[in-house]
Protein backbone atom coordinates (compact mmCIF):
# COMPACT_ATOMS: atom_id res chain seq x y z
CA UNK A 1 0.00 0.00 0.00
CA UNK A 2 2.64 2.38 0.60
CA UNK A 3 5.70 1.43 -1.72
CA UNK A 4 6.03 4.14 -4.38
CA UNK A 5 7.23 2.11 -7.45
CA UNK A 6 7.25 5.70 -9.71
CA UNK A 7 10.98 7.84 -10.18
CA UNK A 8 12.01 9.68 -7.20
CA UNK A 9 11.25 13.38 -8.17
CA UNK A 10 8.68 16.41 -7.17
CA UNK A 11 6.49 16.95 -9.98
CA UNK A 12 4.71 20.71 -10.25
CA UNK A 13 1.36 19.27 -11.66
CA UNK A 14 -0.56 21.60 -14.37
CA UNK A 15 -3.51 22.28 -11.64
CA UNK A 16 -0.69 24.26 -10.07
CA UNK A 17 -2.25 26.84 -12.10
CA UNK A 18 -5.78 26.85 -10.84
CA UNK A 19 -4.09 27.44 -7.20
CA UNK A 20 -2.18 29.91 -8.71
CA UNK A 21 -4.68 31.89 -10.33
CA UNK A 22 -7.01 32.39 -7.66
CA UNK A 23 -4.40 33.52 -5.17
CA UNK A 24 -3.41 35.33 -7.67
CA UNK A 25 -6.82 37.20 -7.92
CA UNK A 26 -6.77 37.56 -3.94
CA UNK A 27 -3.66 40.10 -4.71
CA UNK A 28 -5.78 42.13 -7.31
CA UNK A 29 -9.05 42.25 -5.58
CA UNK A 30 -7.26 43.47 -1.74
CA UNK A 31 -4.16 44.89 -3.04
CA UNK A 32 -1.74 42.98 -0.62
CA UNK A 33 1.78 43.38 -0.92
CA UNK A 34 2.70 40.39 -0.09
CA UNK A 35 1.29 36.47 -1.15
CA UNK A 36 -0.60 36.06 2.40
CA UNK A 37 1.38 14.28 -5.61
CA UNK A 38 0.80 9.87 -5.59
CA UNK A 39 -0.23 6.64 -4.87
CA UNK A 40 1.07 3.57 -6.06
CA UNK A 41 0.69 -0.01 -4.16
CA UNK A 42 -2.47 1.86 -2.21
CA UNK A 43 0.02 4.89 -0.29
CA UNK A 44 -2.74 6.46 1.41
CA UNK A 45 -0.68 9.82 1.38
CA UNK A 46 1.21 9.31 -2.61
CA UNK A 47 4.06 10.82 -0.76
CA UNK A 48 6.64 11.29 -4.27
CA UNK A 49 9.88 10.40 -2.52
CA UNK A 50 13.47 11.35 -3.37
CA UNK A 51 16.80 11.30 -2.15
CA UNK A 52 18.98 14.59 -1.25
CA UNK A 53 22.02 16.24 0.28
CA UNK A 54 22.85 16.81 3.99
CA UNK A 55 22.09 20.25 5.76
CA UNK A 56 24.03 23.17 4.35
CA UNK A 57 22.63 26.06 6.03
CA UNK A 58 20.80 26.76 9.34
CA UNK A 59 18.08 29.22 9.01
CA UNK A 60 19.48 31.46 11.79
CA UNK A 61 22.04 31.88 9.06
CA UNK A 62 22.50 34.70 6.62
CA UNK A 63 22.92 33.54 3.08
CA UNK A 64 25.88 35.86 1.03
CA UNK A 65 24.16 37.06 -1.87
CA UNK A 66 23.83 34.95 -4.74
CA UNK A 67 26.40 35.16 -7.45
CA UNK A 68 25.02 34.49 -10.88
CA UNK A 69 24.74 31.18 -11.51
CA UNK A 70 26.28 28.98 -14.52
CA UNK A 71 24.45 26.64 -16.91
CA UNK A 72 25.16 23.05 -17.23
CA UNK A 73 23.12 20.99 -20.04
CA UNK A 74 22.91 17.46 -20.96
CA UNK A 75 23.92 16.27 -23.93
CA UNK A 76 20.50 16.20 -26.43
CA UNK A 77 18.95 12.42 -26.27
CA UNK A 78 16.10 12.07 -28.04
CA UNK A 79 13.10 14.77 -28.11
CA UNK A 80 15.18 16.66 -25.75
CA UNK A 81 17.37 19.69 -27.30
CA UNK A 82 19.67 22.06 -26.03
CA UNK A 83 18.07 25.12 -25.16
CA UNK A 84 17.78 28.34 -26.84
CA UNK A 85 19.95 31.29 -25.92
CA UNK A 86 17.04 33.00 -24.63
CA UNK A 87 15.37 30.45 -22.91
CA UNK A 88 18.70 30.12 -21.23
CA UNK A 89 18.78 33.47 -20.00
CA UNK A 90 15.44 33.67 -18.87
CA UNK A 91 16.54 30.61 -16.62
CA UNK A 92 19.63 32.04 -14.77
CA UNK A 93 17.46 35.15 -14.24
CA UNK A 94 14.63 33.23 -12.68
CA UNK A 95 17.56 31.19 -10.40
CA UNK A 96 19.30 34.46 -9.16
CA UNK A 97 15.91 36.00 -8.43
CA UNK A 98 14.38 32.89 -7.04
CA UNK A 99 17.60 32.46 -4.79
CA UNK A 100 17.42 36.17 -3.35
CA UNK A 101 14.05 35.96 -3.02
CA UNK A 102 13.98 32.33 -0.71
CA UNK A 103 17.55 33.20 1.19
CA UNK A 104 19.15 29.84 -0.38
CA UNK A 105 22.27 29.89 -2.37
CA UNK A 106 22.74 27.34 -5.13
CA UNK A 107 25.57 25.64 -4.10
CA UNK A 108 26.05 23.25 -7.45
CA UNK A 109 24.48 23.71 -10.80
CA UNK A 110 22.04 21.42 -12.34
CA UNK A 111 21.04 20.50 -15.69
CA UNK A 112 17.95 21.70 -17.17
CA UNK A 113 16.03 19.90 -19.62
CA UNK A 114 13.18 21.18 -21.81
CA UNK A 115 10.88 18.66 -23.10
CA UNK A 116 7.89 18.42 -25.27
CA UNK A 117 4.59 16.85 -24.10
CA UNK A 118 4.86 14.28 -26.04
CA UNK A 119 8.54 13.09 -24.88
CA UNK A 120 7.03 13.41 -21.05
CA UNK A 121 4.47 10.93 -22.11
CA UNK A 122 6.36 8.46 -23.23
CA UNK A 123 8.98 8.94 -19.83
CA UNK A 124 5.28 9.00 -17.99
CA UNK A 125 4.60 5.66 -19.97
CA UNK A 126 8.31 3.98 -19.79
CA UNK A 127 10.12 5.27 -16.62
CA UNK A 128 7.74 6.64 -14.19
CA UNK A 129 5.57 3.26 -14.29
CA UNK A 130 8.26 0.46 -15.54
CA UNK A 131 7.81 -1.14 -12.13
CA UNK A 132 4.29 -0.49 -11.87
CA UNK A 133 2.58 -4.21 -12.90
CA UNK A 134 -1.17 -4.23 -14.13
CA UNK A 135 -0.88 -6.75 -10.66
CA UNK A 136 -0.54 -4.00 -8.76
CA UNK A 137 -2.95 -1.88 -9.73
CA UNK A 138 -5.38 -4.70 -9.99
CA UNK A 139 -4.70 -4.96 -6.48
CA UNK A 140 -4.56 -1.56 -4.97
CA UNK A 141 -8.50 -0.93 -7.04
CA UNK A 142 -8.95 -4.11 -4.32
CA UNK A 143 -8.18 -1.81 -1.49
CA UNK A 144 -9.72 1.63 -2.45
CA UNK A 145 -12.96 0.54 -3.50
CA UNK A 146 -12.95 -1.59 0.09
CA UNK A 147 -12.42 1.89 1.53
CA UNK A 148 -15.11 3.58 -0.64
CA UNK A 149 -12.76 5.31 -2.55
CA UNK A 150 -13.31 4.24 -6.55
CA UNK A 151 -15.27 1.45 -8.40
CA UNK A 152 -14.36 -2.03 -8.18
CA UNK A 153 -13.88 -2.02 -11.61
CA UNK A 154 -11.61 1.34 -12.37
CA UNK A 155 -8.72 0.89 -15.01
CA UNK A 156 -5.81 2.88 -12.12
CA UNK A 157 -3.04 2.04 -14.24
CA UNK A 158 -4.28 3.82 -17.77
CA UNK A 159 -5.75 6.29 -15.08
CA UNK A 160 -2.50 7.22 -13.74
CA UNK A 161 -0.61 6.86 -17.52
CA UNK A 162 -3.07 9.53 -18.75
CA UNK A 163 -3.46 11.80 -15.72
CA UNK A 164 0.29 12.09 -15.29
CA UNK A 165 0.87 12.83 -18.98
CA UNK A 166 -2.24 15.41 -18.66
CA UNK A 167 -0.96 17.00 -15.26
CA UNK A 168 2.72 17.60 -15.07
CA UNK A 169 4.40 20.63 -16.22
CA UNK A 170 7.56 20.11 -14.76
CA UNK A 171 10.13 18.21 -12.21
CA UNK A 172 13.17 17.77 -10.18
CA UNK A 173 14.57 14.54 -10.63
CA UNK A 174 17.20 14.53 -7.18
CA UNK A 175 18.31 11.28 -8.37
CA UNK A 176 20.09 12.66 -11.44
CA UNK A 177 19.86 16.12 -9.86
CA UNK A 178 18.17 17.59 -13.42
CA UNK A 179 15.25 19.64 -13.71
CA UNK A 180 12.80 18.96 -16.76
CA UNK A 181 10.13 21.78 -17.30
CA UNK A 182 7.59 20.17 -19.96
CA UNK A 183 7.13 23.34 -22.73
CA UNK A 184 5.14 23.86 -26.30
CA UNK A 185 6.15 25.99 -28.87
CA UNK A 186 6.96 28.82 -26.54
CA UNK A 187 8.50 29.22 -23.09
CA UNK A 188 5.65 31.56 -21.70
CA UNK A 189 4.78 32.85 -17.79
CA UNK A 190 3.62 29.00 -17.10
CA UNK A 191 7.14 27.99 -17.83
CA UNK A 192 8.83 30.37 -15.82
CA UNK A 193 6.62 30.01 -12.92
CA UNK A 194 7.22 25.99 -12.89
CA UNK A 195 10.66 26.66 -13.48
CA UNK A 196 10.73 28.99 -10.16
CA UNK A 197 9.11 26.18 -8.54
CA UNK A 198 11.67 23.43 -9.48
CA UNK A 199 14.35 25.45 -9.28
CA UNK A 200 12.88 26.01 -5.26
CA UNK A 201 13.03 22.15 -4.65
CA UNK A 202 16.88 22.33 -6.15
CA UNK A 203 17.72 25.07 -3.23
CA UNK A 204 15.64 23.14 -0.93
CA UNK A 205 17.63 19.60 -1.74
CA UNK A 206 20.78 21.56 -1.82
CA UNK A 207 20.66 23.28 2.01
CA UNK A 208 18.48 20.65 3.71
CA UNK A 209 18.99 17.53 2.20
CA UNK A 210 15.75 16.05 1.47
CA UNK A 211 16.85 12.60 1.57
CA UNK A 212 19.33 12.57 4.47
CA UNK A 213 18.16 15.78 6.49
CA UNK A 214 14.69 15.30 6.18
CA UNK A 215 14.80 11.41 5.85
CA UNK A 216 12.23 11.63 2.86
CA UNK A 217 13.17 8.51 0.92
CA UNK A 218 11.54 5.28 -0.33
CA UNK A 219 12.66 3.24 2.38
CA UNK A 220 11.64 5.93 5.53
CA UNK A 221 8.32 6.31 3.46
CA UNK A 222 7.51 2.58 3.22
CA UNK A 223 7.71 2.63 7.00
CA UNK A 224 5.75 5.79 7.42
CA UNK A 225 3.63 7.52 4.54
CA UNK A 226 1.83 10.00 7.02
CA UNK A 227 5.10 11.57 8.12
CA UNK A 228 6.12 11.47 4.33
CA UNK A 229 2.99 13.27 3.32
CA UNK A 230 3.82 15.96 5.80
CA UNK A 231 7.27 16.33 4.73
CA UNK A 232 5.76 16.80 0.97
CA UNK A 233 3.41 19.73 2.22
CA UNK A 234 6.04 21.52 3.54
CA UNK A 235 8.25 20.95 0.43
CA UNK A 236 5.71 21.75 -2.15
CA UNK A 237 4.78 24.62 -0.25
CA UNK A 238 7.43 26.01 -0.07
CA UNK A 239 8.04 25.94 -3.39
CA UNK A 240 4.79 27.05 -4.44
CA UNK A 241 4.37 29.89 -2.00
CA UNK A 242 7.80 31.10 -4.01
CA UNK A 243 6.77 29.97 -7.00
CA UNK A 244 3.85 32.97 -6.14
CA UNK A 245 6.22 35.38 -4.29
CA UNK A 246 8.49 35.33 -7.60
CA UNK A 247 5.60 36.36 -9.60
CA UNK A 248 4.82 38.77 -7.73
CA UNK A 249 8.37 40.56 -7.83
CA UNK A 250 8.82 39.75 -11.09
CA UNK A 251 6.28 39.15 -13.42
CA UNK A 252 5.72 41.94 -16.31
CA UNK A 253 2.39 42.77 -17.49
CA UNK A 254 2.55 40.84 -20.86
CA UNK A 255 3.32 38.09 -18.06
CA UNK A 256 0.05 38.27 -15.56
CA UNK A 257 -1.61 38.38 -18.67
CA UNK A 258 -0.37 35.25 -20.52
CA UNK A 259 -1.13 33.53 -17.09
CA UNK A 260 -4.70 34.95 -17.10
CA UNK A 261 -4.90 33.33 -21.00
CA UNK A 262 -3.08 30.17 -19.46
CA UNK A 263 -6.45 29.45 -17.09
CA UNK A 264 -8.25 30.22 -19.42
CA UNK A 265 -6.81 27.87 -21.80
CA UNK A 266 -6.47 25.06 -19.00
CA UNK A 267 -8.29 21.72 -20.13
CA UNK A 268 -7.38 18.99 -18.06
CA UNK A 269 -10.34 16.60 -18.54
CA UNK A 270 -8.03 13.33 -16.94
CA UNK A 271 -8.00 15.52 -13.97
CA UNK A 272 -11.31 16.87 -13.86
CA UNK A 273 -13.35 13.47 -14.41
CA UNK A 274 -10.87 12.27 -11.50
CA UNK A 275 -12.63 10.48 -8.42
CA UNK A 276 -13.20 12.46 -6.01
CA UNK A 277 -10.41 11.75 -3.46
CA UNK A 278 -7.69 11.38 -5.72
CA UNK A 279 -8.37 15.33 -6.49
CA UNK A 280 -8.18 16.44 -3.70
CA UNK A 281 -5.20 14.57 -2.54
CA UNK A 282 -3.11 15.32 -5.66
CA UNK A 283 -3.62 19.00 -4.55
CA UNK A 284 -2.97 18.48 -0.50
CA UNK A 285 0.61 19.39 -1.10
CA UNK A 286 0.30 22.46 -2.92
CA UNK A 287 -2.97 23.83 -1.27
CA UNK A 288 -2.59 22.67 2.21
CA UNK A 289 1.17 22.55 2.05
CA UNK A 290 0.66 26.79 0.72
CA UNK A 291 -1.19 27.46 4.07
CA UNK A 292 0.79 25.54 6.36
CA UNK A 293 4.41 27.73 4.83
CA UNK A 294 1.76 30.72 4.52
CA UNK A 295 1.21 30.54 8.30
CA UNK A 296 4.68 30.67 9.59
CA UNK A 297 6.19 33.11 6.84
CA UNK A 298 3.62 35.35 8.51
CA UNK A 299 4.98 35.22 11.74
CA UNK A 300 8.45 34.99 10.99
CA UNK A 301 9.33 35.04 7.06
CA UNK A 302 11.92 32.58 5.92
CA UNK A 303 13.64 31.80 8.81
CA UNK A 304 10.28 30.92 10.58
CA UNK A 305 9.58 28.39 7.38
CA UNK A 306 13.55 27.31 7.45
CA UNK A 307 13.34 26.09 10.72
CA UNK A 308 10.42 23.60 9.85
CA UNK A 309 13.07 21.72 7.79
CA UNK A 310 15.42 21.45 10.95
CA UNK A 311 12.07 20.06 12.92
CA UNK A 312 10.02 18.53 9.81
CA UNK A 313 6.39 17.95 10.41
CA UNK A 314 4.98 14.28 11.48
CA UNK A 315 1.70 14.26 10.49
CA UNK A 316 -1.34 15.74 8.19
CA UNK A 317 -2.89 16.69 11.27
CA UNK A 318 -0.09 19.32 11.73
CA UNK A 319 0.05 20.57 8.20
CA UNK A 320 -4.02 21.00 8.46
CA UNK A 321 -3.94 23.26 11.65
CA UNK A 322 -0.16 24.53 11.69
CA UNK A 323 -0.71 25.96 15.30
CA UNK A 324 -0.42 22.29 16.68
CA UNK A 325 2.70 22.13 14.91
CA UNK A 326 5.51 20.61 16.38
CA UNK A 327 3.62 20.28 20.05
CA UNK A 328 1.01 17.98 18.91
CA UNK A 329 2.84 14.82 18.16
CA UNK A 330 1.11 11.65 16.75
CA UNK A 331 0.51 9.27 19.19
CA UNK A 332 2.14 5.41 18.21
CA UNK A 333 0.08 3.06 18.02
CA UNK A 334 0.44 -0.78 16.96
CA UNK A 335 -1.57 -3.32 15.92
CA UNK A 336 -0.84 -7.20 16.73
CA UNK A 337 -0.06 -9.34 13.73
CA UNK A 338 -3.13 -11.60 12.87
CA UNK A 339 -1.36 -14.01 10.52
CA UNK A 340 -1.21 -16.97 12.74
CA UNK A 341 -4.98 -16.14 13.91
CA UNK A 342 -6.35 -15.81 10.51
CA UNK A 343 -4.43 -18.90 9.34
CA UNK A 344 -2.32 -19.83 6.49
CA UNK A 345 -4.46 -19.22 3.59
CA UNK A 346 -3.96 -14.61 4.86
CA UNK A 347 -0.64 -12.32 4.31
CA UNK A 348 -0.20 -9.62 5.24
CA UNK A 349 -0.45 -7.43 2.35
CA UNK A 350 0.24 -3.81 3.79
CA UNK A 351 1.08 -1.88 7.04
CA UNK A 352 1.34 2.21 7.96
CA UNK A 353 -0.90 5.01 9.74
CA UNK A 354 -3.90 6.49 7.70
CA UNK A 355 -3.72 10.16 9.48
CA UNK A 356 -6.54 12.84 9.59
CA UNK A 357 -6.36 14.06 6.63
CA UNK A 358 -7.13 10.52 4.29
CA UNK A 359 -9.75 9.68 7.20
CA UNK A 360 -11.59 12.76 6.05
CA UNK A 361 -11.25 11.90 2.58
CA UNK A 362 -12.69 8.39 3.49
CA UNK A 363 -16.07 9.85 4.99
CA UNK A 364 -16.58 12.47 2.92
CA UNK A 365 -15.14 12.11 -0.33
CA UNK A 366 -15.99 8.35 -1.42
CA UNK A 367 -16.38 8.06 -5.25
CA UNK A 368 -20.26 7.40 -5.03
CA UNK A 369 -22.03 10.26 -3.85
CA UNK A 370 -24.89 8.66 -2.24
CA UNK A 371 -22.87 7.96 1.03
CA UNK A 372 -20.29 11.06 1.20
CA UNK A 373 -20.93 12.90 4.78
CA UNK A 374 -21.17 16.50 4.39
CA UNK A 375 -17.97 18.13 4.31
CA UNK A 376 -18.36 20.10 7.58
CA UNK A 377 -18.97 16.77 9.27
CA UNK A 378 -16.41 14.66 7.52
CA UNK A 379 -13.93 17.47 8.28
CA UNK A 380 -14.76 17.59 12.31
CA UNK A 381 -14.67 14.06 12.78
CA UNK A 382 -11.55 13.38 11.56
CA UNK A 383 -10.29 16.21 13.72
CA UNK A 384 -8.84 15.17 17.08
CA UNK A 385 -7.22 12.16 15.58
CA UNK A 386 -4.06 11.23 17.83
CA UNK A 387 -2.37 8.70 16.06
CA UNK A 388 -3.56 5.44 14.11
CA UNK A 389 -2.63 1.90 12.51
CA UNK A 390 -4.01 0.07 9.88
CA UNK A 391 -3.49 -3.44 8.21
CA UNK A 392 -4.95 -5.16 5.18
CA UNK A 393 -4.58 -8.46 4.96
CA UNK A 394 -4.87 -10.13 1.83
CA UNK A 395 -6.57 -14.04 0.32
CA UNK A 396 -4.62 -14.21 -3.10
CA UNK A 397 -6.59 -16.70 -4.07
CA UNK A 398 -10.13 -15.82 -3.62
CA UNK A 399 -9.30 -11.89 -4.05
CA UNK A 400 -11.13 -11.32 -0.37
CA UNK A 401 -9.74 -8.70 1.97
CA UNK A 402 -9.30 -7.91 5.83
CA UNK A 403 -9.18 -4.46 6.47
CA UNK A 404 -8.53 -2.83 9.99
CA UNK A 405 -7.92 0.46 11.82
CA UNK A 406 -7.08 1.28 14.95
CA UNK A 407 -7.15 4.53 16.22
CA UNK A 408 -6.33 6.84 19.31
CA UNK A 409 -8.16 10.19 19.34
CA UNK A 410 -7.07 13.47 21.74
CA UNK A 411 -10.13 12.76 23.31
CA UNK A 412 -12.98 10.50 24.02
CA UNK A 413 -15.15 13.05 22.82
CA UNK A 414 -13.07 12.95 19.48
CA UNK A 415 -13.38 9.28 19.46
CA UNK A 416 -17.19 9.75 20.03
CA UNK A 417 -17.68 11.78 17.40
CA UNK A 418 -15.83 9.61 15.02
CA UNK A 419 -18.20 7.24 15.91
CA UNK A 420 -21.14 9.26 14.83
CA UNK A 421 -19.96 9.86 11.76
CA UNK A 422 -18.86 6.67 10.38
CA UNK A 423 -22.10 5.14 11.64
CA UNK A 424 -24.03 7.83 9.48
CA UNK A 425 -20.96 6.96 6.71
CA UNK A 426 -21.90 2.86 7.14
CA UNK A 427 -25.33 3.62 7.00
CA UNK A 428 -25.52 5.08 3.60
CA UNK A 429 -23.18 2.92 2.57
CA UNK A 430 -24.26 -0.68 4.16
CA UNK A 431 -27.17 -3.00 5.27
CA UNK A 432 -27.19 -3.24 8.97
CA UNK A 433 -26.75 -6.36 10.21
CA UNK A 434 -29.29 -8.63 11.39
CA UNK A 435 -27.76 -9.03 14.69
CA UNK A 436 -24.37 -7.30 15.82
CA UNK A 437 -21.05 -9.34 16.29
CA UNK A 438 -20.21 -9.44 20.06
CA UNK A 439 -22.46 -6.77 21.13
CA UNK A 440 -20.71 -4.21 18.57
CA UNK A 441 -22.21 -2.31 15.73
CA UNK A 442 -22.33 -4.34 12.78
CA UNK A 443 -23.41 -4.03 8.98
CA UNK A 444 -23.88 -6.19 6.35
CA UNK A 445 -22.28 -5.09 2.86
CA UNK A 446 -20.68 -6.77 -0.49
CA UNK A 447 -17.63 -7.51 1.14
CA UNK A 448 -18.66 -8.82 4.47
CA UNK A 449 -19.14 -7.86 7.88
CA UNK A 450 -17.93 -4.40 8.99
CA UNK A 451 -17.61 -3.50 12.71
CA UNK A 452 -17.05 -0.69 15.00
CA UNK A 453 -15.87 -0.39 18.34
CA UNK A 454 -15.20 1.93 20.90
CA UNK A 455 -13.35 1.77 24.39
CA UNK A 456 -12.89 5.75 25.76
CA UNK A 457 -10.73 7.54 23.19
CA UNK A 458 -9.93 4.05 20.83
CA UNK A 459 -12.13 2.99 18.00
CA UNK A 460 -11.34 0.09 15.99
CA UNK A 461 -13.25 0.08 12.29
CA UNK A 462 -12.98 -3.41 10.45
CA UNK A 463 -14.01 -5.12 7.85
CA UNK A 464 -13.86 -8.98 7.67
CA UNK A 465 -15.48 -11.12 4.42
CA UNK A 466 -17.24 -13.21 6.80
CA UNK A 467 -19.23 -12.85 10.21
CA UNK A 468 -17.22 -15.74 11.65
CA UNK A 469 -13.55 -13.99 11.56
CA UNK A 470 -15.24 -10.66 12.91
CA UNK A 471 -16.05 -12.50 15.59
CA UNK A 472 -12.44 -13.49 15.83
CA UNK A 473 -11.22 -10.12 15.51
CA UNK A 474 -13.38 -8.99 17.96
CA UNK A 475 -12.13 -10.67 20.65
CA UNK A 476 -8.34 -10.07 19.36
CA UNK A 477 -8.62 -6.12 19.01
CA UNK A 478 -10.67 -5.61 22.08
């Protein structure tokens, strides 16, 4: 569930723009000076992952100036050529500004690669999914439509091979240490801004090091996504918050309004035909990550957001209300392994923590409309959450599923809320059962029994194919 099998890199996706535009219309409209992606093998969070440098600069410390910055290129390979004077220019410009602007000095140049749409596609196609088998995407629809999440019977694979084509505009690929912004004919505003963007995660790799300093690599992500997804909000807002700030400083006229001509241009019908929750958490980084950066460059500019790197979030809970951030820390909390119990024929198939923020997507954002909670609701019970496990066990054979999550809330009145609201959740969604299995709420649905319990500020949700191994469950989790 939580292996990402793509490239390590940080994609800016094309939606970028949507975010974009309307903050940018916030700066119109009040006049303020200053600006106030992915799952693979079911990753609750798609937390991209990629390797970095170790810490280069504090944030107490003062950066020298930036000098101007060199260009190194590739040698051309395929669709890729080697850049136009101009659009070279334009590049080192956008790097000095984008270095003054953030307080990071560039402390090794880095390729940069312009490719055409149709040379991304086939890297979407050939390198970004190699490892991706039609298995496991067969098996991760398994797990999201047990969670409400798509259709049994959703293609994820061509999904993901299309919206990845459609959506990304550029990356930073810290394996190779090259940035590739995706361009037409022209090297317009929506360029540059992506370009500002990468070149942010560059400065970012460069004086933190995201894979040593922030431990925000395949491995530390396999063993927790939540914490991964965190990291990821910070990163991509950063960058996108300076991504803004640059274009601000910068941008010409002719500039805001070829970016007013870019939204209005915007198609992205893989996107926009999207379920529900995958949406929304393709733009969690950007959007939530934005506010979380937003709300400490407020009280403390770039230092205040520098020193988030130094103490990296842990959880989606802290990116979602920044003012519990770093005091609120998620509670750990493990659940026994049922192999042995469930017997021979059940592995094991994944292992991590959920967090707040996919909980809420689970109750209120489930691909058939007829049992989403109301977003208010949705949003306030998965508020509160302390810390969580979950499991899904796995029946190759007959394709069935165990599904189980344990959570601790802050407090039992956050548990009993939770409660409340995935009752209302199972009953639009499920029969209820006949009877209940050992005294706890039960309902009857495609896929078997599903339970809930309760004890103080722990609830357990389950979901077992038959009402014999709830029972079993039952008495293991209570």
């Amino acid at each position: 569930m939580n292996s990402n099998k793509t490239k390590n890199i940080l994609l800016s996706c094309g939606v970028i723009l949507f975010i974009t535009c309307v903050c940018l219309g916030v700066i119109v409209v009040s006049g303020v000076g200053v600006l106030a992606f992915w799952p693979l093998d079911f990753n609750p969070h798609g937390a991209a992952v990629l390797p970095g440098e170790t810490v280069t600069l504090a944030p107490s410390e003062s950066p020298e100036q930036p000098t101007p910055p060199s260009i190194t290129q590739p040698a051309p390979t395929g669709d890729v050529d080697q850049l136009p004077d101009e659009v070279v220019e334009i590049l080192l410009d956008i790097e000095a500004q984008v270095s003054e602007l953030r307080g990071l000095t560039l402390e090794e140049d880095v390729p940069k690669i312009v490719m055409s749409p149709e040379a991304l596609e086939d890297m979407v196609v050939n390198e970004f999914f190699a490892e991706y088998t039609d298995e496991d995407a067969r098996q991760d629809v398994l797990i999201l439509s047990l969670l409400g999440l798509l259709p049994a019977d959703f293609d994820l694979k061509n999904f993901y091979n299309e919206l990845y084509s459609e959506q990304i505009s550029g990356f930073y690929d810290s394996e190779t240490e090259e940035i590739y912004v995706v361009s037409g004919v022209t090297f317009g505003i929506q360029e540059k801004m992506t370009y500002a963007h990468e070149f942010v995660h560059v400065l970012q790799d460069q004086a933190f090091g995201l894979d040593e300093g922030l431990n925000y690599n395949e491995e530390a992500c396999e063993v927790d996504s939540e914490r991964c997804a965190a990291i990821q909000a910070l990163v991509e807002g950063d960058a996108s918050w300076t991504e803004l700030l640059w274009f601000q400083t910068y941008a010409t006229r002719n500039d805001y309004l070829d970016l007013l001509d870019s939204f209005e241009d915007f198609d992205s019908p893989v996107f926009d035909n999207a379920p529900p929750y995958i949406q929304l958490d393709i733009l969690f980084p950007y959007e939530k990550g934005y506010s979380f950066v937003e709300y400490f460059y407020n009280q403390g500019g770039y230092p205040a957001v520098d020193a988030a790197y130094l103490d990296p979030p842990l959880s989606t809970e802290q990116i979602l209300h920044p003012d519990r951030y770093p005091d609120d820390v998620p509670q750990t909390v493990v659940l026994p392994d049922m192999t042995d119990l469930l017997g021979e024929d059940w592995a094991l198939y994944d292992q991590n923590v959920m967090g707040e923020w996919f909980i809420y997507l689970i109750l209120g954002h489930a691909y058939d409309e007829a049992y989403q909670l109301d977003d208010g609701q949705a949003s306030a019970a998965a508020e509160g959450w302390g810390g969580d496990a979950y499991a899904f066990y796995l029946q190759e054979d007959t394709d069935e599923l165990i599904f189980i999550l344990d959570i601790v809330w802050d407090t039992r009145l956050d548990a009993d809320e939770f409660i409340l609201a995935m009752a209302s959740y199972a009953n639009l969604r499920w029969d209820t059962a006949p009877q209940p299995i050992a005294g706890q709420p039960t309902w009857i649905g495609p896929d078997g029994s599903v339970v809930l319990m309760q004890d103080s500020d722990r609830t357990v949700w389950f979901i077992a194919p038959t009402a014999s191994l709830a029972e079993t469950l039952v008495e293991a989790l209570q």
